[in-house]
Protein backbone atom coordinates (compact mmCIF):
# COMPACT_ATOMS: atom_id res chain seq x y z
CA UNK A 1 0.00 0.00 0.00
CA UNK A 2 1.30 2.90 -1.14
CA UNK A 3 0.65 6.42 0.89
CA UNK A 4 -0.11 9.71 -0.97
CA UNK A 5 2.50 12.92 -0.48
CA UNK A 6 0.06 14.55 1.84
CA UNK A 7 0.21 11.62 4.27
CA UNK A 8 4.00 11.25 4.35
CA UNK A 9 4.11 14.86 4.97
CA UNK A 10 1.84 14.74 8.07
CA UNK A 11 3.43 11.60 9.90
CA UNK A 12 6.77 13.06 9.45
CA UNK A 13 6.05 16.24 10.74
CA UNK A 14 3.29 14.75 13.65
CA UNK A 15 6.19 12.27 14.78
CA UNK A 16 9.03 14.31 15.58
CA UNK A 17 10.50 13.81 18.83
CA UNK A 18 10.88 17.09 19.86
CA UNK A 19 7.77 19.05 21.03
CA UNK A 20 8.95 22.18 20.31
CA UNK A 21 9.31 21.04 16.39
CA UNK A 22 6.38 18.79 16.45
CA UNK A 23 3.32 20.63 14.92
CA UNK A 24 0.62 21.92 16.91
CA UNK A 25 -2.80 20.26 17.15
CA UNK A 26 -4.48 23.34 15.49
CA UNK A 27 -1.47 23.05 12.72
CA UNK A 28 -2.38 19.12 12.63
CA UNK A 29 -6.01 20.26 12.01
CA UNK A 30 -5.17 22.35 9.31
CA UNK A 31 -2.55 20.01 7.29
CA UNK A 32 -3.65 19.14 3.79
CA UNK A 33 -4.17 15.49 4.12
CA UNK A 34 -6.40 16.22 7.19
CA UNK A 35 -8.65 19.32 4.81
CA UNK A 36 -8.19 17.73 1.23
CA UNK A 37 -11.23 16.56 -0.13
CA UNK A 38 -9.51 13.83 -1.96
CA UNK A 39 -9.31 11.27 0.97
CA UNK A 40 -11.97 9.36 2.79
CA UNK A 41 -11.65 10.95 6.04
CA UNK A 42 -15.13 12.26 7.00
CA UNK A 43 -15.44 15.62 7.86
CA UNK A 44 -18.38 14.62 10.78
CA UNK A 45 -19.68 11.05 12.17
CA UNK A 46 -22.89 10.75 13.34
CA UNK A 47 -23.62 10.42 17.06
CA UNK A 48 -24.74 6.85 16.16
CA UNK A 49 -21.07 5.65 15.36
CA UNK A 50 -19.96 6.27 19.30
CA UNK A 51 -22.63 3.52 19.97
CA UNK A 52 -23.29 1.31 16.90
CA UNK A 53 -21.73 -0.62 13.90
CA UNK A 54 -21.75 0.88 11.19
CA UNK A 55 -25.40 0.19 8.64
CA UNK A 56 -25.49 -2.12 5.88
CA UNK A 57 -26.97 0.92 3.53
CA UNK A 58 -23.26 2.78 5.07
CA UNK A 59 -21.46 0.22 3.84
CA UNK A 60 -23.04 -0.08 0.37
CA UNK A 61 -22.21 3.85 0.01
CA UNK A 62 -18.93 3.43 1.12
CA UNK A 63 -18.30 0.69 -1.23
CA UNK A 64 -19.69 2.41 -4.17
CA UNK A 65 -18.09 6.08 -3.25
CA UNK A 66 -14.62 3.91 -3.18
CA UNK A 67 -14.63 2.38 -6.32
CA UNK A 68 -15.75 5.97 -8.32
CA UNK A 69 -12.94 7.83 -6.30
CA UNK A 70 -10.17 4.91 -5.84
CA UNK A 71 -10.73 1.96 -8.44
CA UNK A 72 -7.42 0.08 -7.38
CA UNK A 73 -8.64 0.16 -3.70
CA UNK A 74 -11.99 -1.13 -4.20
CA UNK A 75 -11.37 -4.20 -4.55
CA UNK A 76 -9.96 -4.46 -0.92
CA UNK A 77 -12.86 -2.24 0.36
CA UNK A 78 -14.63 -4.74 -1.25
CA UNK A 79 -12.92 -7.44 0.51
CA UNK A 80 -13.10 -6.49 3.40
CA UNK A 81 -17.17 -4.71 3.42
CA UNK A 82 -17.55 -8.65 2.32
CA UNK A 83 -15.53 -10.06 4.90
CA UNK A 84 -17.52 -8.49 7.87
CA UNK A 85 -20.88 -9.12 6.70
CA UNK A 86 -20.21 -12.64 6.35
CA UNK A 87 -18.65 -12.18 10.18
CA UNK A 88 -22.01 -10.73 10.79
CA UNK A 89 -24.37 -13.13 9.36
CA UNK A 90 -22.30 -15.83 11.24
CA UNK A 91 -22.68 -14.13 14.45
């Protein structure tokens, strides 16, 4: 798995070892990768996701918003959406 610029960026800068070097928590907030609307990092989660697994319709959307925006990742979205509802149904 490869990890975009953005990314690399943040964990280098978030993991230094020095605090005085290490970026703030408002400059964390405002890094690209955290404010680009090219990853899947949702802006808000519903109250419901403190309490409950996620829905089946969730899922679906997540699964179909994946393979328009990332085609080479789908397939392990895919995977893995498949893998836990076949946990689920076994449960």
């Amino acid at each position: 798995m490869s990890a975009s610029n953005e990314l690399r960026d943040f964990i280098t800068k978030t993991l230094v070892p020095n605090p005085e070097q290490r970026l703030t928590l408002d400059e964390m907030l405002a890094h690209p990768f955290l404010t680009s609307d090219t990853h899947l990092i949702p802006k808000y989660l519903p109250a419901s996701t403190l309490a409950l697994p996620p829905t089946l319709a969730y899922l679906r959307r997540l699964k179909k918003n994946t393979m328009e925006n990332f085609p080479v990742e789908a397939s392990k979205s895919a995977a893995l959406t498949g893998s836990r509802s076949n946990e689920s149904s076994s449960s």
